[in-house]
N, C-alpha and C. Protein backbone atom coordinates (compact mmCIF):
# COMPACT_ATOMS: atom_id res chain seq x y z
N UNK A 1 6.31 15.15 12.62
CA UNK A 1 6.06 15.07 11.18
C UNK A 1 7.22 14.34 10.52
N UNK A 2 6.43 13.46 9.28
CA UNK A 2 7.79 12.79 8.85
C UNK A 2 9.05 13.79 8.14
N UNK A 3 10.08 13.52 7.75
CA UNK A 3 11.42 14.16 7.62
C UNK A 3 11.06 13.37 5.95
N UNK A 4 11.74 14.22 4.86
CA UNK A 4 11.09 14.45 3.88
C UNK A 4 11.94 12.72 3.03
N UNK A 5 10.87 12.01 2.34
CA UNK A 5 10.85 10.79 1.82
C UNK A 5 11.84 11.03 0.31
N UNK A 6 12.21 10.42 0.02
CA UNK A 6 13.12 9.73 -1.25
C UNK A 6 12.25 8.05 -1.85
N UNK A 7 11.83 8.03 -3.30
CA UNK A 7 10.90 7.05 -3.32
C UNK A 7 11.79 6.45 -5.05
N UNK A 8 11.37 5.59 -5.15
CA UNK A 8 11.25 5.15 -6.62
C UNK A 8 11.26 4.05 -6.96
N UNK A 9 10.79 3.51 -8.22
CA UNK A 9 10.25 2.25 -8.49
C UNK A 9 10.40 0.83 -7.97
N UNK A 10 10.01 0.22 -7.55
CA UNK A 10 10.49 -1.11 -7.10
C UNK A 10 10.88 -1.81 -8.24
N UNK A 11 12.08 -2.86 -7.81
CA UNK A 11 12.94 -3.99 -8.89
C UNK A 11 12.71 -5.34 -8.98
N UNK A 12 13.16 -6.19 -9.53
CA UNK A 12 12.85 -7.06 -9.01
C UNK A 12 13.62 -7.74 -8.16
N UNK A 13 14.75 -6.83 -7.55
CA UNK A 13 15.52 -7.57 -6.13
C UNK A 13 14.99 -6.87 -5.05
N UNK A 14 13.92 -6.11 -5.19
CA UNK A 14 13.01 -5.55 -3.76
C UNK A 14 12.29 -6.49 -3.50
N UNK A 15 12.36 -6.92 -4.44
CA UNK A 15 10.74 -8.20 -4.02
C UNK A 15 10.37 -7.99 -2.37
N UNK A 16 12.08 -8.94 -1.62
CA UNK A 16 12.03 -9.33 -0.18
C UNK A 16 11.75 -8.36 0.90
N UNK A 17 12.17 -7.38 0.59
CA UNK A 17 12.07 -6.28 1.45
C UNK A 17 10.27 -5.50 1.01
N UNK A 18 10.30 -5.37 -0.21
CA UNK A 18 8.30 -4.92 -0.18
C UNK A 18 7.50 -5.89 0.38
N UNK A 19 7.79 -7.20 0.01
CA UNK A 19 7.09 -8.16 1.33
C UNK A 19 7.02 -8.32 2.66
N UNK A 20 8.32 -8.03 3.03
CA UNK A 20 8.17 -8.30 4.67
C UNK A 20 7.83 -6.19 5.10
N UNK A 21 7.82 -5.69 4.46
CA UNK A 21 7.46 -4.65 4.94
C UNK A 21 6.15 -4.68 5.10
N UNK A 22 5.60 -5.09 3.90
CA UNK A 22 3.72 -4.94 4.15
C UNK A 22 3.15 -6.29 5.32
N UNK A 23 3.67 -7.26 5.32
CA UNK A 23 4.12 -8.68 6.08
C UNK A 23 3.95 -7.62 7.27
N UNK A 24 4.92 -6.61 8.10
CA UNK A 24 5.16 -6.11 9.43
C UNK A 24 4.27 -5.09 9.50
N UNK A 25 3.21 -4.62 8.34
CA UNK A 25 2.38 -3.83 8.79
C UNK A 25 0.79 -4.39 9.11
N UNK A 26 0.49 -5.35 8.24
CA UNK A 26 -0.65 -5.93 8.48
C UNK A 26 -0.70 -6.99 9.28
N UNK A 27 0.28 -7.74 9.10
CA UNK A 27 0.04 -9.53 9.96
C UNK A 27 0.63 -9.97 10.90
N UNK A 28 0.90 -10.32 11.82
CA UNK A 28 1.84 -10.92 12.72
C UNK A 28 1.65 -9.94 14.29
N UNK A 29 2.38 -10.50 15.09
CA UNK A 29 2.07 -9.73 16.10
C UNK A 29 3.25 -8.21 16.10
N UNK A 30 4.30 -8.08 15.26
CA UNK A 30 4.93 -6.65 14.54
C UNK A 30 3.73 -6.17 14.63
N UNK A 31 2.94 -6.08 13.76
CA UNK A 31 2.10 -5.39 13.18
C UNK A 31 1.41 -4.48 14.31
N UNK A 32 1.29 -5.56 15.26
CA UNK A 32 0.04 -4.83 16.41
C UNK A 32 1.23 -3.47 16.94
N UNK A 33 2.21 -3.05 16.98
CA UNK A 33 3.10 -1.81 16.93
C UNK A 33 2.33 -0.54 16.26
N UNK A 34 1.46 -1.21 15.00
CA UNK A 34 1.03 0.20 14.43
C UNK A 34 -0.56 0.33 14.80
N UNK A 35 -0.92 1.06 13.88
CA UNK A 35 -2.44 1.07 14.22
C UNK A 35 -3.53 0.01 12.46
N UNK A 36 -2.63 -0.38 11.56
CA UNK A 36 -2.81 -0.78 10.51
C UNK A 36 -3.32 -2.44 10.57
N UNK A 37 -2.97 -3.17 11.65
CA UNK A 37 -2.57 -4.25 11.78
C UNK A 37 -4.08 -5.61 11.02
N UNK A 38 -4.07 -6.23 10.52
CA UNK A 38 -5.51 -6.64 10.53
C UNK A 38 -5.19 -8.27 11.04
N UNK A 39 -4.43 -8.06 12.21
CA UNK A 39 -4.24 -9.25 12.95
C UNK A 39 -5.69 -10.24 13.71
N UNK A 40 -6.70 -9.37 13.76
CA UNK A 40 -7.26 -9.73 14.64
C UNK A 40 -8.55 -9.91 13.85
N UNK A 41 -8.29 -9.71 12.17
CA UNK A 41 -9.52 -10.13 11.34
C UNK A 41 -9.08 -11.15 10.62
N UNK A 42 -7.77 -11.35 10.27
CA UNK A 42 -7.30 -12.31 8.95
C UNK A 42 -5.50 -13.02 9.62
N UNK A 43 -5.59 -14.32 9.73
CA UNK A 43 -4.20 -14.30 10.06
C UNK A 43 -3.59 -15.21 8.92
N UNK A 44 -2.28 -15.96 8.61
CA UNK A 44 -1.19 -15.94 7.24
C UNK A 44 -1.11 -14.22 6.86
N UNK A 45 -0.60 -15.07 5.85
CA UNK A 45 0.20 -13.70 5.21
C UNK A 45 -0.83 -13.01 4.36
N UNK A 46 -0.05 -11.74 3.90
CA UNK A 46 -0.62 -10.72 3.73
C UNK A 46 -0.46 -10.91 2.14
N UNK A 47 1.06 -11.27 1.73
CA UNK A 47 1.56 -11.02 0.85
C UNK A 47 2.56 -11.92 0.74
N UNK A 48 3.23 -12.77 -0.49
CA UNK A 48 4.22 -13.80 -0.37
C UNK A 48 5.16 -13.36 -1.29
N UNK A 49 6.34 -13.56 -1.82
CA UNK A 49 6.99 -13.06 -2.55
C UNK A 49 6.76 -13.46 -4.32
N UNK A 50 5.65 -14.22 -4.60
CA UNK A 50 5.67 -14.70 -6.16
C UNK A 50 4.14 -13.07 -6.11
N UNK A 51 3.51 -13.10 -5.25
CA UNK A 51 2.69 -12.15 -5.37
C UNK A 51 2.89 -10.52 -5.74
N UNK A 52 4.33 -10.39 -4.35
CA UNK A 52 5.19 -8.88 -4.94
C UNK A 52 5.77 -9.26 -5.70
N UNK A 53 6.21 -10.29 -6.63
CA UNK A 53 7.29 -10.29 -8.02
C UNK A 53 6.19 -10.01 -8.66
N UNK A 54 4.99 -10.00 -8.86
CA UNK A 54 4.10 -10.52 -9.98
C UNK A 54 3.32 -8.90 -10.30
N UNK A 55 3.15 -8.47 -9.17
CA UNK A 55 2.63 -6.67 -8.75
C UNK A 55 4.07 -5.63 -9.44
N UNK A 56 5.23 -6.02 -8.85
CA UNK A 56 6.41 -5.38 -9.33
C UNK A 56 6.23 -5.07 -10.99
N UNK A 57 6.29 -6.72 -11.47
CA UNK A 57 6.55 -6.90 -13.13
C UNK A 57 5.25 -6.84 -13.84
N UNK A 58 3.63 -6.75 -13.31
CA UNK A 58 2.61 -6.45 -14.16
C UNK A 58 2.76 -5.32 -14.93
N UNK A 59 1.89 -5.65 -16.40
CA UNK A 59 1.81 -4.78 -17.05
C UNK A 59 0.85 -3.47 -16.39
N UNK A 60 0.49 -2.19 -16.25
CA UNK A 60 -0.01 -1.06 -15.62
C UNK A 60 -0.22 -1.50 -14.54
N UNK A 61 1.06 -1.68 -13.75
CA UNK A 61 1.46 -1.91 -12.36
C UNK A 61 2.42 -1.05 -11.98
N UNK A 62 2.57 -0.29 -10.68
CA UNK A 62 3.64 0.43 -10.65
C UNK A 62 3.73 0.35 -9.08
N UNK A 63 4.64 -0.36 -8.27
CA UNK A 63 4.61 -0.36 -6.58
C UNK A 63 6.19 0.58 -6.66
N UNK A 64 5.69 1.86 -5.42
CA UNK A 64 6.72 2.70 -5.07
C UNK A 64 7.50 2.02 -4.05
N UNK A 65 8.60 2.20 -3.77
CA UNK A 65 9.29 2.28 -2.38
C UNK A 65 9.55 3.08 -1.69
N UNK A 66 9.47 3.76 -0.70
CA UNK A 66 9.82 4.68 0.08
C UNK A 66 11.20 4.79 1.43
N UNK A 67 11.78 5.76 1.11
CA UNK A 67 12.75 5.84 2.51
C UNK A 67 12.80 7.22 2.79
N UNK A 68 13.05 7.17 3.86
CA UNK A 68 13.15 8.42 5.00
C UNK A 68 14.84 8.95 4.78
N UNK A 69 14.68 10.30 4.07
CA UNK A 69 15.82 11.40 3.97
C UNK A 69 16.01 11.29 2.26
N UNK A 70 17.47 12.12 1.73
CA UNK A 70 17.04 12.38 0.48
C UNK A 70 18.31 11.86 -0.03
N UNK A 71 18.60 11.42 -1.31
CA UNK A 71 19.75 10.93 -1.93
C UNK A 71 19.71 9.47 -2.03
N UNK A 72 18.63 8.60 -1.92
CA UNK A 72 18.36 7.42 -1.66
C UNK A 72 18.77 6.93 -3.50
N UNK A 73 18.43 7.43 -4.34
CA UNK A 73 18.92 7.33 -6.38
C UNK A 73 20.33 7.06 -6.37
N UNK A 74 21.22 8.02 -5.22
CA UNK A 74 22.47 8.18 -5.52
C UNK A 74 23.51 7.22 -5.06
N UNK A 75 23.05 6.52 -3.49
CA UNK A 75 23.27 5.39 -3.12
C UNK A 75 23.08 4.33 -4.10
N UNK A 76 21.56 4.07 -4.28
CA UNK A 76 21.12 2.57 -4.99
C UNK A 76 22.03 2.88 -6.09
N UNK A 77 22.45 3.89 -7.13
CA UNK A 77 22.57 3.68 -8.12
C UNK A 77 24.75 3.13 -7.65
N UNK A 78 25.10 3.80 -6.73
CA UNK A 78 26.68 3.09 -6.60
C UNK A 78 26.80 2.06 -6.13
N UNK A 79 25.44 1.39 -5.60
CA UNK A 79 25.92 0.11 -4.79
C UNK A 79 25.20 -0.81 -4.95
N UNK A 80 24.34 -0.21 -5.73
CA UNK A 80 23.37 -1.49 -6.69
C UNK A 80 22.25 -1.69 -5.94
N UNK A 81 22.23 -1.46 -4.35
CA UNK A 81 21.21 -1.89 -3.33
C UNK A 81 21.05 -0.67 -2.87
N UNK A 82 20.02 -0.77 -1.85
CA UNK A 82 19.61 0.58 -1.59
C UNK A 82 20.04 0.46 0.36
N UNK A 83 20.37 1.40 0.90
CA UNK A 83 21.34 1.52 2.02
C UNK A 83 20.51 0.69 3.12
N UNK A 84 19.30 1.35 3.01
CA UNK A 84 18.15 0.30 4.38
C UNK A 84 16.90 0.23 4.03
N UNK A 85 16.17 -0.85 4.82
CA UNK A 85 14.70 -1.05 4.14
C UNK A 85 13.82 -0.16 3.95
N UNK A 86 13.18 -0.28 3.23
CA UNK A 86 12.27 0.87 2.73
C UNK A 86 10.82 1.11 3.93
N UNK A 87 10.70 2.35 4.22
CA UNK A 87 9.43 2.83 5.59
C UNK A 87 8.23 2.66 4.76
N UNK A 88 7.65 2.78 3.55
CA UNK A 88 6.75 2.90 3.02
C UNK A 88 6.76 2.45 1.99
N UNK A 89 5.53 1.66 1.11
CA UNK A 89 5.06 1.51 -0.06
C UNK A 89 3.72 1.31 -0.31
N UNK A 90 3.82 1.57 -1.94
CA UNK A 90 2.21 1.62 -2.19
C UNK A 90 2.36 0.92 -3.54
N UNK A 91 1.39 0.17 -4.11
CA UNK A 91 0.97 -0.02 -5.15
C UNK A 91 -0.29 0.29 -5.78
N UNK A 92 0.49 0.88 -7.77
CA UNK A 92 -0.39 1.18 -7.99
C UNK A 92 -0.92 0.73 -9.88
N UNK A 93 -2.24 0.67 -10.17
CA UNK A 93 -2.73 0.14 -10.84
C UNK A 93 -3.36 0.84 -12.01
N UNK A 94 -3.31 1.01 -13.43
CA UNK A 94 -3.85 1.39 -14.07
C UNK A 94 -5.11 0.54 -14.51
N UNK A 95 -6.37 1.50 -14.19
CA UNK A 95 -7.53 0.61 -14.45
C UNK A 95 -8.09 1.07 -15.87
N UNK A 96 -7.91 1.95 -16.33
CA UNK A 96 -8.05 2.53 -17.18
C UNK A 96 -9.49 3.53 -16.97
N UNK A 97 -9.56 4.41 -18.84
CA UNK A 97 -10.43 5.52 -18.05
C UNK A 97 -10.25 6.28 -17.28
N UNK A 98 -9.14 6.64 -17.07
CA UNK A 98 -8.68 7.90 -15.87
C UNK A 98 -8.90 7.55 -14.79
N UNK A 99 -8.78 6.18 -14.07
CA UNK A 99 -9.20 5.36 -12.94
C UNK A 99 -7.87 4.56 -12.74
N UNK A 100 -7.03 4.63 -11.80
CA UNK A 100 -5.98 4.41 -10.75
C UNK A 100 -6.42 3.50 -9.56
N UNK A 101 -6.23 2.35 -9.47
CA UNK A 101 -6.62 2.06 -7.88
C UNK A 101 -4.77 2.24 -7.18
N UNK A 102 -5.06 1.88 -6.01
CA UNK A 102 -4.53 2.55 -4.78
C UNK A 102 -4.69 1.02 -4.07
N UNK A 103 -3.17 0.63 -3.75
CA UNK A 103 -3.72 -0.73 -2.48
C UNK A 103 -2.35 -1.07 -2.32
N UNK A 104 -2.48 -2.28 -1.09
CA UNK A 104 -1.08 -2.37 -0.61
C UNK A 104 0.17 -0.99 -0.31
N UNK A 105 -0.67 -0.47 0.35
CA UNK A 105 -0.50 0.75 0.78
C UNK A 105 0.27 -0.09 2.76
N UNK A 106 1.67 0.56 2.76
CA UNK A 106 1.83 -0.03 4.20
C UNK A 106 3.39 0.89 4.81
N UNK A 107 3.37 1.46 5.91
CA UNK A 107 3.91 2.29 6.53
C UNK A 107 4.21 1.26 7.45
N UNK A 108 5.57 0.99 7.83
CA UNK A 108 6.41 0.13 8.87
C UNK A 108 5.77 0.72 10.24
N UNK A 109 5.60 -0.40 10.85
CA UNK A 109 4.85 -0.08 12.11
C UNK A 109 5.08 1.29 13.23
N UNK A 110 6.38 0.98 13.73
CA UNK A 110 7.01 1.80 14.56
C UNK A 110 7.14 3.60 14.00
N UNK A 111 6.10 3.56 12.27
CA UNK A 111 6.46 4.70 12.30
C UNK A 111 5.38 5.46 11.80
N UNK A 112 4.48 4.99 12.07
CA UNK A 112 3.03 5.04 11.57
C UNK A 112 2.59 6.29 12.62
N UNK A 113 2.00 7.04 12.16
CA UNK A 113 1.11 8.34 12.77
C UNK A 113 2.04 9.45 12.54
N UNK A 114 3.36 9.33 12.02
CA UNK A 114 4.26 10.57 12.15
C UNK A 114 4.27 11.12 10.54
N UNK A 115 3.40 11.26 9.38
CA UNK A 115 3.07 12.27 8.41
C UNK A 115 3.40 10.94 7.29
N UNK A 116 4.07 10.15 7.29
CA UNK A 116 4.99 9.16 6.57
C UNK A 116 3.57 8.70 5.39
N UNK A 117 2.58 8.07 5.78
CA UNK A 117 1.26 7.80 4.87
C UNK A 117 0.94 8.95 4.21
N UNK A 118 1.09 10.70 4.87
CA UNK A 118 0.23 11.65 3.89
C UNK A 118 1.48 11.73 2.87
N UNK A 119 2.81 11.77 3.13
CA UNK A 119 3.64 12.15 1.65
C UNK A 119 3.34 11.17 0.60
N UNK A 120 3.24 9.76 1.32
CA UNK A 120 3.43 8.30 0.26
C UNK A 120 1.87 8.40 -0.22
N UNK A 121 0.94 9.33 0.20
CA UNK A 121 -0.34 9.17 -1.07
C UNK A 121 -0.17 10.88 -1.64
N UNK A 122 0.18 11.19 -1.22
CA UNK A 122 0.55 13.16 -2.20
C UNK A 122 1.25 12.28 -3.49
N UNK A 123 2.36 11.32 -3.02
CA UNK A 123 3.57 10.88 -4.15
C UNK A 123 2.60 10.02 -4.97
N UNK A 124 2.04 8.81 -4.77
CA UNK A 124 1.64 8.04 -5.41
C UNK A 124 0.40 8.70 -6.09
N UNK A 125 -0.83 9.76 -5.79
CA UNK A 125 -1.03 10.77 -6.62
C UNK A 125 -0.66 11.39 -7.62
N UNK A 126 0.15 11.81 -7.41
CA UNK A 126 1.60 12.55 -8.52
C UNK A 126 1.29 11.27 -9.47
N UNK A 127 1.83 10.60 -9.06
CA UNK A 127 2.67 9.08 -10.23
C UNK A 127 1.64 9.10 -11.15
N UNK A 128 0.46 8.98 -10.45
CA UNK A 128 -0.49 7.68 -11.30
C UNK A 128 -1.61 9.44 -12.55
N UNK A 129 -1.10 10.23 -12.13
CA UNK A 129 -1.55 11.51 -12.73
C UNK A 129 -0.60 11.69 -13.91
N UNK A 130 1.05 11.50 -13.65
CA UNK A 130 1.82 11.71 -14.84
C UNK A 130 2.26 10.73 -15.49
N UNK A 131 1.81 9.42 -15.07
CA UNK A 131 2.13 8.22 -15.70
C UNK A 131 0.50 7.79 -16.63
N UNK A 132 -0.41 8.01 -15.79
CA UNK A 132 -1.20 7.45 -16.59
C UNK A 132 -2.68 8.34 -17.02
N UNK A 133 -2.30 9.43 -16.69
CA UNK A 133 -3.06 10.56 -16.96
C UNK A 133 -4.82 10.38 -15.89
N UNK A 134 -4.07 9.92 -14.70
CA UNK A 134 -5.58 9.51 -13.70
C UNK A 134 -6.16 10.29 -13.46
N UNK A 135 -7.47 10.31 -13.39
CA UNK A 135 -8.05 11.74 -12.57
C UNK A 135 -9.04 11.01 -11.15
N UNK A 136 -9.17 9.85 -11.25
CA UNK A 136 -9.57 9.04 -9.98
C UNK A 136 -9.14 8.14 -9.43
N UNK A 137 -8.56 8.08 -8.34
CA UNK A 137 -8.22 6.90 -7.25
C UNK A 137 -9.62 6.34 -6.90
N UNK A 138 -8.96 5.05 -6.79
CA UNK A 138 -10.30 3.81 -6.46
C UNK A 138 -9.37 3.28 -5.00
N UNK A 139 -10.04 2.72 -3.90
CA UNK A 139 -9.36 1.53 -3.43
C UNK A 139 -10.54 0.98 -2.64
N UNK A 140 -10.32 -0.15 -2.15
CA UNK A 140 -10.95 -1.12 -1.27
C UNK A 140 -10.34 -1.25 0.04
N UNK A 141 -11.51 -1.27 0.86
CA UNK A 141 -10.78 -1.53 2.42
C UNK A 141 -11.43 -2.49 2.96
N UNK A 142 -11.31 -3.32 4.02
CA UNK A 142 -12.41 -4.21 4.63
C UNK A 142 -13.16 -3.16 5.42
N UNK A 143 -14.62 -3.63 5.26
CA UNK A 143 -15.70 -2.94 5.99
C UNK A 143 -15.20 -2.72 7.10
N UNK A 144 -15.04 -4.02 8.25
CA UNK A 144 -14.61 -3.68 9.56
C UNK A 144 -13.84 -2.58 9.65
N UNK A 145 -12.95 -1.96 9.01
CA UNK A 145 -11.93 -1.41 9.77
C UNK A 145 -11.79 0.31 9.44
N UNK A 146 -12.97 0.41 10.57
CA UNK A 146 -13.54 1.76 10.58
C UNK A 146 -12.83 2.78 10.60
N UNK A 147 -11.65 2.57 11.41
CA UNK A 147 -10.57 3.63 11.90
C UNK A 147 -9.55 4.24 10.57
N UNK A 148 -9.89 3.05 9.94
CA UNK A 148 -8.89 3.04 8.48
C UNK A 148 -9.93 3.83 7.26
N UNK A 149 -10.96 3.26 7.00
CA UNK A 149 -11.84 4.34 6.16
C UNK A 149 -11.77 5.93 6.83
N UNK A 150 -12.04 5.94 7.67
CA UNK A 150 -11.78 7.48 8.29
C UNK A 150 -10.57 8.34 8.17
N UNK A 151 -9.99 7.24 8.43
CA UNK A 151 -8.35 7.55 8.11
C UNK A 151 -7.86 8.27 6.31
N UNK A 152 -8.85 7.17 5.49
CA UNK A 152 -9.13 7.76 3.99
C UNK A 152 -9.95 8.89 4.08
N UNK A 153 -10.91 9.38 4.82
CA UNK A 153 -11.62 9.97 3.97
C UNK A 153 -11.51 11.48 4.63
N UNK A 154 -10.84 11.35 5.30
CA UNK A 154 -10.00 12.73 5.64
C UNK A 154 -8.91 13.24 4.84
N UNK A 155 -8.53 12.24 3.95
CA UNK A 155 -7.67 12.53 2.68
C UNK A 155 -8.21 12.00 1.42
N UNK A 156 -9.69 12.91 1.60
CA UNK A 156 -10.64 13.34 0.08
C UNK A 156 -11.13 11.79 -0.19
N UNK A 157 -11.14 10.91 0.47
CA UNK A 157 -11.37 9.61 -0.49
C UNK A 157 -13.48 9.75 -0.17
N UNK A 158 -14.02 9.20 -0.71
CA UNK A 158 -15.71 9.23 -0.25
C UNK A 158 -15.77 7.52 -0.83
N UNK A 159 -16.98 7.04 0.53
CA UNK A 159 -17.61 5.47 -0.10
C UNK A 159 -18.37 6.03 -1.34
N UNK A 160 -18.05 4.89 -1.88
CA UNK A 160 -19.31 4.58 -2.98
C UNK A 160 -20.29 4.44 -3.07
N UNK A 161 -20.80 3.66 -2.22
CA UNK A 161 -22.00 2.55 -1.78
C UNK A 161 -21.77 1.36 -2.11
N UNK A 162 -20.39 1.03 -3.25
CA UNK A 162 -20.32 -0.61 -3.44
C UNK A 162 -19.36 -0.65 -2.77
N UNK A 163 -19.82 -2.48 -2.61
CA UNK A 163 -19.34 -3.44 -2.15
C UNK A 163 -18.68 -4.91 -2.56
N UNK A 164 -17.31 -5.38 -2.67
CA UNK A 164 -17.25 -6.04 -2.98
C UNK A 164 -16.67 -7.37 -2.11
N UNK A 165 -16.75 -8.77 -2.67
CA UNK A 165 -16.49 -9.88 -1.92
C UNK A 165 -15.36 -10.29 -0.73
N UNK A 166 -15.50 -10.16 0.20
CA UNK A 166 -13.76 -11.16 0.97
C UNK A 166 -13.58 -12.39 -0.32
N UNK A 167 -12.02 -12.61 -0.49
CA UNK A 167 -12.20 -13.90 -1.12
C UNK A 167 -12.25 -15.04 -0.33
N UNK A 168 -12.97 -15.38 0.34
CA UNK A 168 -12.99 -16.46 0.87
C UNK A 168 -12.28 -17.62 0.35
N UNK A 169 -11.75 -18.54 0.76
CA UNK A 169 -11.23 -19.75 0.87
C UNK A 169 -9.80 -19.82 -0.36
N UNK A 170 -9.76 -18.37 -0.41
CA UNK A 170 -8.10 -18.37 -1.34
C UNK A 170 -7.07 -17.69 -0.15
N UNK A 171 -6.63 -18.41 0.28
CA UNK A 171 -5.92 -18.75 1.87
C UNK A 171 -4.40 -17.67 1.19
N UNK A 172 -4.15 -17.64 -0.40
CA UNK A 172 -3.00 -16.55 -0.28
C UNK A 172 -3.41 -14.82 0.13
N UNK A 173 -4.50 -14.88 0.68
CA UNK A 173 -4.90 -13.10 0.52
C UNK A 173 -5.20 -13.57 2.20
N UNK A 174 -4.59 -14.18 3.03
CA UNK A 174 -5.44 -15.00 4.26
C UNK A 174 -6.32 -15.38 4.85
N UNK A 175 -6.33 -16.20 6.19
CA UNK A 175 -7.18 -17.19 6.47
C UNK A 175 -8.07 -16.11 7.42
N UNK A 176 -9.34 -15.61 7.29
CA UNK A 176 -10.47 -15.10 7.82
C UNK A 176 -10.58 -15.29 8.76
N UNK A 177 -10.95 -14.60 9.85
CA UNK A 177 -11.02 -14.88 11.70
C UNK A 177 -12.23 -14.52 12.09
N UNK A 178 -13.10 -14.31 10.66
CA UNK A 178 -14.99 -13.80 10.67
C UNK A 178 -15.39 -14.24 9.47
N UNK A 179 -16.76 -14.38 9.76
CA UNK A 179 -17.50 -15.03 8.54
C UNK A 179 -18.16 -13.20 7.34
N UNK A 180 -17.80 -12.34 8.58
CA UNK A 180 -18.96 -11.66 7.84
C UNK A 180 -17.94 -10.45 6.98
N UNK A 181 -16.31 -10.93 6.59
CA UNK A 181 -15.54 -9.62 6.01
C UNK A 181 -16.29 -9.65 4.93
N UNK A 182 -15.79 -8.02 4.11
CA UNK A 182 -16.41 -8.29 2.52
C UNK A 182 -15.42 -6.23 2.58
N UNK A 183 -15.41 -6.22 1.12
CA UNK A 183 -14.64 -4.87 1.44
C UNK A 183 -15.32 -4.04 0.80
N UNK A 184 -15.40 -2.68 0.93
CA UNK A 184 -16.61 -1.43 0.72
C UNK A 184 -15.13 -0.40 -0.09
N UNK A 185 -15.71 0.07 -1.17
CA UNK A 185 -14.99 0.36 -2.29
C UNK A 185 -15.36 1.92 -1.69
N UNK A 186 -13.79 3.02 -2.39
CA UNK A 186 -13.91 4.55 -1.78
C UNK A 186 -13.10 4.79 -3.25
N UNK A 187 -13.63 6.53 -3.42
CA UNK A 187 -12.99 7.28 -4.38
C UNK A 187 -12.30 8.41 -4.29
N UNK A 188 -11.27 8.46 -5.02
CA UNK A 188 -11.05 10.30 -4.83
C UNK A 188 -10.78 10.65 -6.09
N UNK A 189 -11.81 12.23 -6.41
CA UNK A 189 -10.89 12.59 -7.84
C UNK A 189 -9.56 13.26 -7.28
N UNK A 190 -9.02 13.44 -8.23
CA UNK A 190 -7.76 14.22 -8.21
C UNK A 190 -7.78 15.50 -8.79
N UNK A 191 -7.01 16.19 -8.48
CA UNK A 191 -7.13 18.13 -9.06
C UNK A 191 -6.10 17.30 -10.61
């Protein structure tokens, strides 16, 4: 089980480090380390750094950072940086209407299956409940990746029945390795 997380807002000198973290969970052959990887549906990048500056600084945008042990405030705040890269992050979205989506969700490979994903959605829960008064998480997954919806819906998420588009041929979200992606939308209320 993971050893208890220390989290808080991303800056805009995380940029590099929230990129290549989600970068080592989804794309590249790193990735194939975890069980997250979507190497073998979409290859480029996942994520570039004008994309995490742009998620960081949106208006009802809020991406966490995560590290493993506690006092992580007390460091960043004496040394301006934070001691080592961050194991986890999530971003999150005010949609309004008491509707939160949930995405770019990514646990560093090598550490994936050990509890690290259930604290970083308990936390990002929390957030988007006292920040923006949510009472539903939304997110999108690609259809294919069965292991990963299951993976949600053992932590309360349920399909919808909708469905929405792959973007095809916008090469920054990457280059498709199937004709037939498209991503199937899931919910959870919140207590």
């Amino acid at each position: 089980m993971a050893d208890a997380l220390t989290w808080r807002e991303a800056q805009a000198d995380d940029v590099s480090a929230f990129v290549a973290l989600v970068e080592s969970a989804y794309r590249g052959e790193d990735s194939r380390a975890g069980w997250t990887t979507e190497a073998d549906l979409l290859a480029g990048q996942r994520l570039d750094e004008a994309m995490g500056r742009d998620m960081i600084d949106a208006a009802g945008s809020l991406v966490l950072l995560f590290w493993q042990g506690e006092g992580i405030e007390a460091v960043t705040a004496s040394t301006g940086r934070a001691p080592a890269p961050p194991v986890a992050c999530v971003q999150l979205e005010d949609r309004g209407d008491g509707v939160a989506y949930f995405g770019t969700f990514a646990v560093f490979p090598q550490q994936q299956g050990g509890g690290i994903g259930s604290l970083v959605m308990a936390a990002a829960e929390q957030a988007v409940g006292d920040r923006w008064g949510a009472t539903t998480l939304r997110m999108t997954v690609i259809r294919q990746r069965s292991e990963l919806i299951a993976y949600y819906e053992r932590r309360g998420f349920a399909l919808t029945g909708e469905t929405e588009p792959f973007p095809y041929g916008q090469e920054q979200f990457g280059r498709p390795q199937r004709k037939d992606l498209e991503f199937v939308v899931l919910e959870k209320q919140l207590d």
